[in-house]
C-alpha atoms as a PDB file:
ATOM      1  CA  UNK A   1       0.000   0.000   0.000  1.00  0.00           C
ATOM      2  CA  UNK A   2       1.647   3.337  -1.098  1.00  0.00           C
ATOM      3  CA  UNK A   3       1.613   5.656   2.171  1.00  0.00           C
ATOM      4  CA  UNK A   4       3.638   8.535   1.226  1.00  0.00           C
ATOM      5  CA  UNK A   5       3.147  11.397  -1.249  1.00  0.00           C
ATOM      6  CA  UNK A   6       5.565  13.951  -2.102  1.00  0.00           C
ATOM      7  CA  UNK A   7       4.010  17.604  -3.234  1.00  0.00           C
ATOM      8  CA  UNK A   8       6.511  19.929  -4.403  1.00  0.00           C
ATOM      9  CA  UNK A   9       6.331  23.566  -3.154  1.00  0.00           C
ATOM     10  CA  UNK A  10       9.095  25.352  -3.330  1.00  0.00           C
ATOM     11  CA  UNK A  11       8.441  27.361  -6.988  1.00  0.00           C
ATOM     12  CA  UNK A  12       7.738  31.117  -6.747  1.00  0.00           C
ATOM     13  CA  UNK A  13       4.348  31.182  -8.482  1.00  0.00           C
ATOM     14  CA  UNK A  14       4.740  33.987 -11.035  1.00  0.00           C
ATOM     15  CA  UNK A  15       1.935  32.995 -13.009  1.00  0.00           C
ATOM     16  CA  UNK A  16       0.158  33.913  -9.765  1.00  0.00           C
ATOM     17  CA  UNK A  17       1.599  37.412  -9.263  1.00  0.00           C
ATOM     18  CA  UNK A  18       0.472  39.298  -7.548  1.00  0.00           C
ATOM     19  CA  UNK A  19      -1.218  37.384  -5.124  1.00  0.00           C
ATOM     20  CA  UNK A  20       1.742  34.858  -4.552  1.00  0.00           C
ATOM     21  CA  UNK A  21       4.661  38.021  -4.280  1.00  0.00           C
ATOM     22  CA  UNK A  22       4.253  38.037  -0.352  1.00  0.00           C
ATOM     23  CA  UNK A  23       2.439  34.314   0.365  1.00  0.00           C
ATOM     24  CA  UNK A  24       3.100  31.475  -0.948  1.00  0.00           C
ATOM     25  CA  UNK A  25       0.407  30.484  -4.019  1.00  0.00           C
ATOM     26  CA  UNK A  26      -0.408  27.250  -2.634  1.00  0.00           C
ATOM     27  CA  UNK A  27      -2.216  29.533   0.410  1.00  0.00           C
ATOM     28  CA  UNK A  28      -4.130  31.138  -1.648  1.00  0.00           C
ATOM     29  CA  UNK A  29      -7.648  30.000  -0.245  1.00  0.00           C
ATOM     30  CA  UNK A  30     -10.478  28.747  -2.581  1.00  0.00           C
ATOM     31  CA  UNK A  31     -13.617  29.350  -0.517  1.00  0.00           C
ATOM     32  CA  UNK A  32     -12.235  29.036   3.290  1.00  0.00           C
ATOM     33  CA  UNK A  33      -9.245  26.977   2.843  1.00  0.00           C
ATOM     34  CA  UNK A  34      -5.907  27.335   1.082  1.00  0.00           C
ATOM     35  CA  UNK A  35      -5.230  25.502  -1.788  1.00  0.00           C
ATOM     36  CA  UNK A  36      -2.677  23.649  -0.224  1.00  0.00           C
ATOM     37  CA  UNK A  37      -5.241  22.176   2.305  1.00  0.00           C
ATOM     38  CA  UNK A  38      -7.488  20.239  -0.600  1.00  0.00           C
ATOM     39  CA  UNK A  39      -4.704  18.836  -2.063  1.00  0.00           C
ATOM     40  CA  UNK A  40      -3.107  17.115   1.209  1.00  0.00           C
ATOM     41  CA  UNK A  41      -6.891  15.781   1.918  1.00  0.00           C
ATOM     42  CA  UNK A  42      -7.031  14.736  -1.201  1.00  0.00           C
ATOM     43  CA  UNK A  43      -3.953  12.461  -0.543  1.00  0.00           C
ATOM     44  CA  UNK A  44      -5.062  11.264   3.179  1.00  0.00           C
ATOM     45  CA  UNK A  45      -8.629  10.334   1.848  1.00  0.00           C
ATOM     46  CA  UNK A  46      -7.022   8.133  -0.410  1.00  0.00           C
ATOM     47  CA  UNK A  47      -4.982   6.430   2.313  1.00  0.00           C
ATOM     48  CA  UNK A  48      -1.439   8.191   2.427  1.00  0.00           C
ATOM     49  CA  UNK A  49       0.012   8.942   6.176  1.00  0.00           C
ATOM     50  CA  UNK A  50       3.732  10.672   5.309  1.00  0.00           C
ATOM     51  CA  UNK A  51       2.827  13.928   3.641  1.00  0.00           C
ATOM     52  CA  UNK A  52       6.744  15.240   2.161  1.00  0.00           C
ATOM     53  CA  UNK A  53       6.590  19.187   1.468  1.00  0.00           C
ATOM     54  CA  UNK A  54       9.755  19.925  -0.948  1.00  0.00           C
ATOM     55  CA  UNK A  55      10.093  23.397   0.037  1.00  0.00           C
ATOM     56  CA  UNK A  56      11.770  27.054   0.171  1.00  0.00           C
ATOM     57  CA  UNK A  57      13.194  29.092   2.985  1.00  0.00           C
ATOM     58  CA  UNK A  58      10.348  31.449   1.394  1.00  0.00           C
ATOM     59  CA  UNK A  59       7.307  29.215   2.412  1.00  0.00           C
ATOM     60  CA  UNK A  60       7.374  28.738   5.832  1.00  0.00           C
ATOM     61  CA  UNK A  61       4.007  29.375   6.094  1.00  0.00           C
ATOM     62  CA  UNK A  62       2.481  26.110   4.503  1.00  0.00           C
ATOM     63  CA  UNK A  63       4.257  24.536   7.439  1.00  0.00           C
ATOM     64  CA  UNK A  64       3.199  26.827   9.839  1.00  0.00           C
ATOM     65  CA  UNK A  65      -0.516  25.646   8.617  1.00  0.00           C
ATOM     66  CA  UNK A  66      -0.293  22.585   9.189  1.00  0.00           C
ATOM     67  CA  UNK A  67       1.769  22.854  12.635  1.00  0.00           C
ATOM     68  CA  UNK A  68      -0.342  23.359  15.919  1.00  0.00           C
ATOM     69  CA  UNK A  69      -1.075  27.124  16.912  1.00  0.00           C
ATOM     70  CA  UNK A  70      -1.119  26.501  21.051  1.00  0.00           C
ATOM     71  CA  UNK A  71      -2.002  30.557  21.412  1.00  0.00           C
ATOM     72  CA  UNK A  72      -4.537  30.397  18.894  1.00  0.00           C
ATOM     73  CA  UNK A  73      -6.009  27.299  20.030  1.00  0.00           C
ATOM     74  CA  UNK A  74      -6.268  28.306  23.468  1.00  0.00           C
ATOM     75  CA  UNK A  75      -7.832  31.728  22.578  1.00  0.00           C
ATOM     76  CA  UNK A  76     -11.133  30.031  20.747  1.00  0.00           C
ATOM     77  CA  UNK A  77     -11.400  27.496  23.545  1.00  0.00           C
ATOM     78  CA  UNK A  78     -11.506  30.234  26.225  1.00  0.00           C
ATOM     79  CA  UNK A  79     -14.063  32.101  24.503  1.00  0.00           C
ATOM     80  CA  UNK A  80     -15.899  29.069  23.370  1.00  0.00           C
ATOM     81  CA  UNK A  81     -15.540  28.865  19.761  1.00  0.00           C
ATOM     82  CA  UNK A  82     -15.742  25.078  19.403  1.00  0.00           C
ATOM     83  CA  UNK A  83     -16.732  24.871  15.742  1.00  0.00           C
ATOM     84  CA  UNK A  84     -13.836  27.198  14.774  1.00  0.00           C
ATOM     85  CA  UNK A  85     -11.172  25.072  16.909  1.00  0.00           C
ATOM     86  CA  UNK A  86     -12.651  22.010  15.640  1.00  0.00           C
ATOM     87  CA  UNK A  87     -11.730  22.783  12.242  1.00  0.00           C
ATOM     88  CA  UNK A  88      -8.334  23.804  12.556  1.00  0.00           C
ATOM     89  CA  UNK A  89      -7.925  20.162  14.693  1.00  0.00           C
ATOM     90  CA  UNK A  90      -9.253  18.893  11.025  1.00  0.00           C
ATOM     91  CA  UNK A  91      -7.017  20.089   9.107  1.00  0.00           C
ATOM     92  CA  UNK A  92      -4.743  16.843   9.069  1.00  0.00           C
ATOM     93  CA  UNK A  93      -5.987  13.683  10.965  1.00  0.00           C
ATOM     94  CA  UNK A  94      -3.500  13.074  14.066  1.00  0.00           C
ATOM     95  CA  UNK A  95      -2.110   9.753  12.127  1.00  0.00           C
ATOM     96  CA  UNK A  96      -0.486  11.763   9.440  1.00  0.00           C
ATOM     97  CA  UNK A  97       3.133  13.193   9.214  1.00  0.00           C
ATOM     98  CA  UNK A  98       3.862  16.295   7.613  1.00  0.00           C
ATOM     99  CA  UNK A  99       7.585  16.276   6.990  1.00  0.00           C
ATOM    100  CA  UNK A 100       9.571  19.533   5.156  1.00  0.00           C
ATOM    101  CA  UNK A 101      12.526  18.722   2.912  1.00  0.00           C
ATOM    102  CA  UNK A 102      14.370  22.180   1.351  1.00  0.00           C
ATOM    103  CA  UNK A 103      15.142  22.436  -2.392  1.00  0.00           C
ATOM    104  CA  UNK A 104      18.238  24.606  -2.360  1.00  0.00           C
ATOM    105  CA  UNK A 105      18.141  25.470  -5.848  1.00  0.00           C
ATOM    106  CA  UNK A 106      15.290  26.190  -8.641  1.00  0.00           C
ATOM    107  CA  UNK A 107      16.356  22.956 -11.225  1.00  0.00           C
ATOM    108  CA  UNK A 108      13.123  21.660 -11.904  1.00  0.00           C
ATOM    109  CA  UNK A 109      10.644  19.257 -11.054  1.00  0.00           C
ATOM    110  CA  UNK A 110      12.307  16.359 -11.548  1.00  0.00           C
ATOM    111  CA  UNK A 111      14.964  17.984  -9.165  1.00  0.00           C
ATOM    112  CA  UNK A 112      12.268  18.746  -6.500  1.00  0.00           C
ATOM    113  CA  UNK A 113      11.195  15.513  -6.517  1.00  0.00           C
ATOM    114  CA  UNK A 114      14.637  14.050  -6.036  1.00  0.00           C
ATOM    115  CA  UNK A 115      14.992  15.959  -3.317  1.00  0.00           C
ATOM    116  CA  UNK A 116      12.290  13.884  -1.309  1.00  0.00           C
ATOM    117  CA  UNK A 117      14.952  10.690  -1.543  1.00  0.00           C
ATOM    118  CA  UNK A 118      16.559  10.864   1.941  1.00  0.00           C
ATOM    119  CA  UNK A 119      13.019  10.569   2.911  1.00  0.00           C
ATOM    120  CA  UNK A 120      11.311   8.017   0.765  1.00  0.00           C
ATOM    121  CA  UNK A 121      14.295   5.437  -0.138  1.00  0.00           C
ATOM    122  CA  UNK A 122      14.616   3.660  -3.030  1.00  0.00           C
ATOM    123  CA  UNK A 123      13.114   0.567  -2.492  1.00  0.00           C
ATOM    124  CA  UNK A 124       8.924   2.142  -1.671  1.00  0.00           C
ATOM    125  CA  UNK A 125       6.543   3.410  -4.298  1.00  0.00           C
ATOM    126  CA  UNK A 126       4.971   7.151  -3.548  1.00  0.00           C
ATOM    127  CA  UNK A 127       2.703   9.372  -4.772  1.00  0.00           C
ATOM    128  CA  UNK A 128       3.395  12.988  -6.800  1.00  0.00           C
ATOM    129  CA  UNK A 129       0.669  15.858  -6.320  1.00  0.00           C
ATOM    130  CA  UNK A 130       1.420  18.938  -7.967  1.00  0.00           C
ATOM    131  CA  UNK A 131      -0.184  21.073  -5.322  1.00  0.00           C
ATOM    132  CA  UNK A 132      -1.869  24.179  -8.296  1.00  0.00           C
ATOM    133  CA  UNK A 133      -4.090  21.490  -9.251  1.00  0.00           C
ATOM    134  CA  UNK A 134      -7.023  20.852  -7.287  1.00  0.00           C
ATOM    135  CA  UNK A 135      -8.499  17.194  -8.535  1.00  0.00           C
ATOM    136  CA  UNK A 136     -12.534  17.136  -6.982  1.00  0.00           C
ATOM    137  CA  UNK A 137     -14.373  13.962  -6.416  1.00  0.00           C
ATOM    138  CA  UNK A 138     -17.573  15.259  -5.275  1.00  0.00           C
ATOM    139  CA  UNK A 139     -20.426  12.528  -5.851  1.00  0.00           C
ATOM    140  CA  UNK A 140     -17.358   9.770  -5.866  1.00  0.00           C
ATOM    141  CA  UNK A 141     -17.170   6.726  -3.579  1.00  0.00           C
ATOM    142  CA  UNK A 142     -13.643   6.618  -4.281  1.00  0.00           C
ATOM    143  CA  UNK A 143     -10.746   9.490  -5.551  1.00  0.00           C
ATOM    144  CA  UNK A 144      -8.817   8.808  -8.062  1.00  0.00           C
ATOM    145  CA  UNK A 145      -5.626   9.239  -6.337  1.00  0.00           C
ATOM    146  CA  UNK A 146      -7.347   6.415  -4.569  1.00  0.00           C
ATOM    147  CA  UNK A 147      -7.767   4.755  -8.194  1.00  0.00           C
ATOM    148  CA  UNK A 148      -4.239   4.735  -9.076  1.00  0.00           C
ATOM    149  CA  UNK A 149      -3.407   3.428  -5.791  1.00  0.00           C
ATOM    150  CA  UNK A 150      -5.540   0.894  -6.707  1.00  0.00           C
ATOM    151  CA  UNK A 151      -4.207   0.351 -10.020  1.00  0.00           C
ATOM    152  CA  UNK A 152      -0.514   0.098  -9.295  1.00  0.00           C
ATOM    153  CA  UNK A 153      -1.004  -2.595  -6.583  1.00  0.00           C
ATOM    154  CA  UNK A 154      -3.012  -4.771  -9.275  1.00  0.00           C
ATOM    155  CA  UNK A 155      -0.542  -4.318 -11.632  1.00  0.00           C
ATOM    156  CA  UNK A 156       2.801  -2.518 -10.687  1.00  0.00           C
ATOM    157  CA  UNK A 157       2.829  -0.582 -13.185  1.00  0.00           C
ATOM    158  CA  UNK A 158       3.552   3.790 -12.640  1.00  0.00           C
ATOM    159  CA  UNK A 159       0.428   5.456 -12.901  1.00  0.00           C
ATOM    160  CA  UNK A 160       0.124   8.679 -14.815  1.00  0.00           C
ATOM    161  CA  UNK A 161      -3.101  10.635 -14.153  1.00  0.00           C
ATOM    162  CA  UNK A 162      -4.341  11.841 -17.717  1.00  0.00           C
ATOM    163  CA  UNK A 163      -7.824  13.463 -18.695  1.00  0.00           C
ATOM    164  CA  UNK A 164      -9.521  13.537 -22.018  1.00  0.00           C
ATOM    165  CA  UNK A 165      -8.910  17.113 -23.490  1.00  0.00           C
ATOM    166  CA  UNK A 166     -10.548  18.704 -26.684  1.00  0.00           C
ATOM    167  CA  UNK A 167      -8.127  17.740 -29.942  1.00  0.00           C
ATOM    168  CA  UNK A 168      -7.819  21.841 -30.298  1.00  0.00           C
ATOM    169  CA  UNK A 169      -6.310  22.455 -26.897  1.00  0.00           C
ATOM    170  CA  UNK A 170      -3.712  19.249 -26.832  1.00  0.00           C
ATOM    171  CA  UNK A 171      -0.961  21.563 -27.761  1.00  0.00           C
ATOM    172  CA  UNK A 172      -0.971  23.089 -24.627  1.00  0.00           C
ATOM    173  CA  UNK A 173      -0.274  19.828 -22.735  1.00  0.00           C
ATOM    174  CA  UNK A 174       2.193  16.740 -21.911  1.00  0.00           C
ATOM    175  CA  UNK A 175       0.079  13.804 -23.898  1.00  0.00           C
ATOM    176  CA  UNK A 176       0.595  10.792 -23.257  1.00  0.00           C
ATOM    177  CA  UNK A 177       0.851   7.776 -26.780  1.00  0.00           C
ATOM    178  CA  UNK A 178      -0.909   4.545 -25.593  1.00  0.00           C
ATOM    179  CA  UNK A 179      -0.264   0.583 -26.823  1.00  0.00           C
ATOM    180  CA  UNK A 180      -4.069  -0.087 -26.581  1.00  0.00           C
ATOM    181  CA  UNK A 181      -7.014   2.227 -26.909  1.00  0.00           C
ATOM    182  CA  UNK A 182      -8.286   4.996 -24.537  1.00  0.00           C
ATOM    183  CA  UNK A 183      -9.109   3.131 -21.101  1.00  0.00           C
ATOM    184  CA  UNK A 184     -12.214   4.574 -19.792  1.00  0.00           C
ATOM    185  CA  UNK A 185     -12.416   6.643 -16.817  1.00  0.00           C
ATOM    186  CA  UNK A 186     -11.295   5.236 -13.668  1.00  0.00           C
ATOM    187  CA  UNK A 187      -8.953   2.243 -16.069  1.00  0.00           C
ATOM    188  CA  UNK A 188      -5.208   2.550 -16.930  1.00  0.00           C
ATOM    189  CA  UNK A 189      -3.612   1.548 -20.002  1.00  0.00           C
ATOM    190  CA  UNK A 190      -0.287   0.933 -20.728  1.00  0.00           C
ATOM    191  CA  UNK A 191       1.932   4.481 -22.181  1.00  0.00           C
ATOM    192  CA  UNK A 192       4.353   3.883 -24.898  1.00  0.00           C
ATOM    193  CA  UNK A 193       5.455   7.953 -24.935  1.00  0.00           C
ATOM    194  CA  UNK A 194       5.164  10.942 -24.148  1.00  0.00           C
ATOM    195  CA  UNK A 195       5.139  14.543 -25.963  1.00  0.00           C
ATOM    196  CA  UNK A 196       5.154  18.187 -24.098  1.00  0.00           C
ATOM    197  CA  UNK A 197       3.347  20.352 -25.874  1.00  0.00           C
ATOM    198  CA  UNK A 198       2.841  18.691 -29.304  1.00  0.00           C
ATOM    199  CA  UNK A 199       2.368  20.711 -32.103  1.00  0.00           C
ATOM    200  CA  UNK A 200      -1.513  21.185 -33.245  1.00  0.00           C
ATOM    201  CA  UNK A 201      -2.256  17.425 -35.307  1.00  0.00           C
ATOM    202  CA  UNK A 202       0.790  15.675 -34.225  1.00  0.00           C
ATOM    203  CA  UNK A 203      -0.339  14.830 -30.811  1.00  0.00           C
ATOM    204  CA  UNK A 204      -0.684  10.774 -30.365  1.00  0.00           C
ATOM    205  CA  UNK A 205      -3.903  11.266 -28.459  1.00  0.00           C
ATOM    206  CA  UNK A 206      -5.887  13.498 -26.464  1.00  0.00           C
ATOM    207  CA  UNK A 207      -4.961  12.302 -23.120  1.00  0.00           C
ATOM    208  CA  UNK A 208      -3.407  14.983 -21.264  1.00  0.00           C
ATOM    209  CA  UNK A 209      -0.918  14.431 -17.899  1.00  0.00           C
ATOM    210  CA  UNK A 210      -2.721  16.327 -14.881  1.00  0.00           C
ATOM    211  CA  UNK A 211      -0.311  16.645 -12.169  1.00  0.00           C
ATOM    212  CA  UNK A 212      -0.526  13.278 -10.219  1.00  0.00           C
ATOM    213  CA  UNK A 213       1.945  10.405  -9.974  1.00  0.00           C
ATOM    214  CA  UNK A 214       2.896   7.276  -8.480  1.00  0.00           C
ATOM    215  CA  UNK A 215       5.988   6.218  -8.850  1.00  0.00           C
ATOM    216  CA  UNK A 216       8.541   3.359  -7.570  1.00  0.00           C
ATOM    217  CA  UNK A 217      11.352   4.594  -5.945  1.00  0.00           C
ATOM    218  CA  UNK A 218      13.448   3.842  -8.278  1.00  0.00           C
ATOM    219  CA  UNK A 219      12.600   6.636 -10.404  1.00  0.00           C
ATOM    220  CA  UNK A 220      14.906   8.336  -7.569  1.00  0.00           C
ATOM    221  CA  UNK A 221      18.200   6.696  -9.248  1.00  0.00           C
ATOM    222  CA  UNK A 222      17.153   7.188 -12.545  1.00  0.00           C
ATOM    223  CA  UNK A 223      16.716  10.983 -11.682  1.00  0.00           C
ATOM    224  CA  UNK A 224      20.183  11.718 -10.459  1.00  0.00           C
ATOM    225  CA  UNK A 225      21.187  10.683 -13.688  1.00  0.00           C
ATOM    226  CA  UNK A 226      18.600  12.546 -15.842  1.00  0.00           C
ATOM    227  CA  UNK A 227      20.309  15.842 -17.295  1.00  0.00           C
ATOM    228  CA  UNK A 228      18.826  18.863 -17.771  1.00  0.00           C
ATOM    229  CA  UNK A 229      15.954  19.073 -20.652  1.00  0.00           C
ATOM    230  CA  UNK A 230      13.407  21.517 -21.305  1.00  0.00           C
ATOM    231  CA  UNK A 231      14.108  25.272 -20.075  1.00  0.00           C
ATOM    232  CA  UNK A 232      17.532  23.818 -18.383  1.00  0.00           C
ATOM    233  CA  UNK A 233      15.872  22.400 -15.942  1.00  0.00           C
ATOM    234  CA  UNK A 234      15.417  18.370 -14.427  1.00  0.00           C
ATOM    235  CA  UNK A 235      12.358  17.220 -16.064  1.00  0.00           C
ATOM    236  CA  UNK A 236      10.589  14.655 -14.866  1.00  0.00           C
ATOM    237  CA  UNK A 237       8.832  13.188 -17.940  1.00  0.00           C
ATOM    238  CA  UNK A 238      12.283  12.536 -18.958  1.00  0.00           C
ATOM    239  CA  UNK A 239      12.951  10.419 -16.308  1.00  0.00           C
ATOM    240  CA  UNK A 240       9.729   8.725 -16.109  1.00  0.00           C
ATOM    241  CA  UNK A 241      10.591   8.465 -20.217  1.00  0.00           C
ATOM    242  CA  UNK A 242      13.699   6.362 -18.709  1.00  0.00           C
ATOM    243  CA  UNK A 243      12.001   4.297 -16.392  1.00  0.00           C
ATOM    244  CA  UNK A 244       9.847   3.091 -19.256  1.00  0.00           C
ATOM    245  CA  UNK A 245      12.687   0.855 -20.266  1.00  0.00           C
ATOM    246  CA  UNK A 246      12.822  -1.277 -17.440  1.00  0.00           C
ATOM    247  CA  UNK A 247       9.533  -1.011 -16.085  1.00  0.00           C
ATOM    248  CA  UNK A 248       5.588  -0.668 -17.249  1.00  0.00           C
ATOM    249  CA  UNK A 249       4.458   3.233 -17.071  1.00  0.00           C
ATOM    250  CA  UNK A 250       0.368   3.416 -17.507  1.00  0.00           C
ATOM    251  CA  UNK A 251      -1.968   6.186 -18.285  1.00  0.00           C
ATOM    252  CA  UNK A 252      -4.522   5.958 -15.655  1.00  0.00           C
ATOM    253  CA  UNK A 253      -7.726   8.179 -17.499  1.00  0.00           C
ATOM    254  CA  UNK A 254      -9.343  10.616 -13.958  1.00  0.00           C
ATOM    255  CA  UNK A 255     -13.081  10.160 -13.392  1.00  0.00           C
ATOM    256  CA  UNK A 256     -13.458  13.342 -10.922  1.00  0.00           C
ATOM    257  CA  UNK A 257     -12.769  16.769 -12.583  1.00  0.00           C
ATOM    258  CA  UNK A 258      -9.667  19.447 -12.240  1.00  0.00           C
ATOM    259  CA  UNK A 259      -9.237  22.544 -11.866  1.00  0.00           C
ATOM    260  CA  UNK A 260      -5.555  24.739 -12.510  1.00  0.00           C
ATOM    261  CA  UNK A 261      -5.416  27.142  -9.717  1.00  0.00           C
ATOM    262  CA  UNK A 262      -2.068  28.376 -10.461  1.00  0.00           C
ATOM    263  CA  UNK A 263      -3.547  30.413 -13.152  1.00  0.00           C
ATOM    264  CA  UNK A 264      -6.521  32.943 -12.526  1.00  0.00           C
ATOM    265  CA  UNK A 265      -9.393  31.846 -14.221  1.00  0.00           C
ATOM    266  CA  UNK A 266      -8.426  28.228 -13.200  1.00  0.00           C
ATOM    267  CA  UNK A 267      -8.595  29.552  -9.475  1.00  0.00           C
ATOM    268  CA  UNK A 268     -11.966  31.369 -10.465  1.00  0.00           C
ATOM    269  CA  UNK A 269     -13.828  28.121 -11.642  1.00  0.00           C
ATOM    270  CA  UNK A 270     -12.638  26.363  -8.532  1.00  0.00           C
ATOM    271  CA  UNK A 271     -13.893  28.915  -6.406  1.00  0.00           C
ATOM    272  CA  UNK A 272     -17.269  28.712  -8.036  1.00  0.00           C
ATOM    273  CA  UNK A 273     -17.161  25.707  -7.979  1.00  0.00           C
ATOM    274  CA  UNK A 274     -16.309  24.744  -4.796  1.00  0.00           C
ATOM    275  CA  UNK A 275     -18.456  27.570  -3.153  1.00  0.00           C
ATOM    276  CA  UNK A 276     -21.497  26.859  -4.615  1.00  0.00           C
ATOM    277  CA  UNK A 277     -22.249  23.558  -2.721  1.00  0.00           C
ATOM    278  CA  UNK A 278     -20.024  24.740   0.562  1.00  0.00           C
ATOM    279  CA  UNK A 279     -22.104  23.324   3.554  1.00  0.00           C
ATOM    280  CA  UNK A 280     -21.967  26.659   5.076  1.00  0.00           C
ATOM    281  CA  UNK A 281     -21.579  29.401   2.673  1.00  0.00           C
ATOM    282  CA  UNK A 282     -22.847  27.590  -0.345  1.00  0.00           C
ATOM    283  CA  UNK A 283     -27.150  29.114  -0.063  1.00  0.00           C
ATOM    284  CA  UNK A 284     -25.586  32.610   0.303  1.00  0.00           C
ATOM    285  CA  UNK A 285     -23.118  32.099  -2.412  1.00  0.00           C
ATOM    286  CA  UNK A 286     -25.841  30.769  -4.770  1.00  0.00           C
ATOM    287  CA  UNK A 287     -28.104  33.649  -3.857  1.00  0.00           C
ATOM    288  CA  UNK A 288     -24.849  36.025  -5.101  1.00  0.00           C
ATOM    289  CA  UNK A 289     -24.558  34.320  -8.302  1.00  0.00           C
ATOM    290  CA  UNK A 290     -28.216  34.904  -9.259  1.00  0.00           C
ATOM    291  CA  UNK A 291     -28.503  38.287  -8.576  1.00  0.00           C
ATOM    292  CA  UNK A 292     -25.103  39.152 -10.378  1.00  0.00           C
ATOM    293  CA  UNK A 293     -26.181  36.783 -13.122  1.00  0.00           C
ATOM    294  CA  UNK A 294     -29.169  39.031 -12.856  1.00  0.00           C
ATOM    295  CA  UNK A 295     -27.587  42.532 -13.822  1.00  0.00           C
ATOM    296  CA  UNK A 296     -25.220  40.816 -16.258  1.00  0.00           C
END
């Protein structure tokens, strides 16, 4: 069972600028929570306990979020705020680690990902969240982190999270070249390639990579190795590329639905989204969007 996920945070967010120039993008809330928060539920719902932040000196606050607040705590139970000290006890479950590794230098993913080594090892299989993209699985019995979890114990093959795009947009994505036909949502199927950014009617499907992993650990060798690709930097699809030749790498098609909140309209339609069916704010938000849609 894969019980460790590894989300890298360390980049600078400039596609979020403003916002992310004094806090970190990844606490930039949607609704009532930061962004950061959904994704690390998203990995504990689907069973992972060791949560490994790669981070910057810059970012202290995601940690801070997730650490206890002993003043703050003591303040709302002294004045009786249960519900509001109840949630931040709910942010993580008490069985789950948060553990922050530093990425001295801006080389890429694949780089902030190999920093996570010392505390994954080589020989245990772990999840990759890219913490800008939110992944919802409302109306789901099951997430589909939780699917490729699934998936690589049945078959031990690397899962890939991909979702279907529209054939005019594939240029704008990683898409992934398959050795069977296009599994159907909530299946894998074996990858033969992969393309960033193909150009328009070249792509080899319409399968686009989304931003979650799971990987063996020894993807970790096989990234020390890997030399800088695209934009300089340690890619990971070149490594993953690699690992293809000694072991099976599988496109594993989402069911849920995704939103990219490290760019603004991405973060907009996640915010509606989210807000409309929040079980506290979600009436009052509906009510808003009628009466703007009203003097539209």
């Amino acid at each position: 069972m894969i019980r460790k996920a590894v989300l890298p945070v360390a980049g600078f967010g400039t596609r979020c600028l403003p916002a992310s120039k004094a806090i970190p993008k990844e606490m930039i809330t949607i609704v009532d929570k930061p962004v950061i928060q959904y994704v690390v539920q998203e990995a504990v719902k689907a069973g992972i306990k060791e949560i490994v932040l790669v981070t910057h000196s810059s970012k202290s606050a995601i940690e801070n979020h997730f650490d206890k607040h002993f003043e703050l705590e003591s303040q709302l139970e002294a004045k009786g705020k249960q519900e509001l000290l109840d949630e931040l006890h709910n942010i993580i479950p008490d069985d789950v680690s948060i553990i922050s590794v530093r990425q001295p230098e801006a080389l890429g993913l694949g780089h902030a990902i190999l920093c996570a080594r010392p505390v994954i090892g080589d020989d245990e299989p772990f999840a990759v969240l890219l913490p800008d993209v939110l992944v919802d699985d409302e109306g789901m019995t099951r997430n589909d982190l939780g699917g490729m979890i699934e998936a690589y114990d049945q078959t031990g093959a690397a899962q890939i999270m991909v979702q279907n795009v529209p054939a005019e947009v594939a240029y704008k994505y990683g898409i992934v070249a398959l050795e069977g036909e296009t599994p159907e949502a909530g299946k894998s199927e074996k990858i033969t390639g992969m393309v960033e950014k193909p150009e328009a009617g070249t792509e080899p499907s319409t399968l686009a990579v989304i931003g979650r992993y799971l990987l063996p650990g020894s993807i970790f060798p096989v990234l020390a190795e890997t030399r800088p690709g695209a934009g300089n930097e340690i890619q990971l699809t070149d490594a993953i590329d690699t690992l293809r030749s000694n072991q099976d790498v599988a496109a594993y098609r989402m069911e849920g639905e995704t939103f990219d909140c490290g760019h603004q309209l991405g973060y907009l339609e996640a915010t509606l989204s989210f807000a409309r069916r929040h079980p506290k704010y979600g009436e009052g938000f509906r009510e808003l969007l009628k009466r703007y849609q009203s003097e539209a």
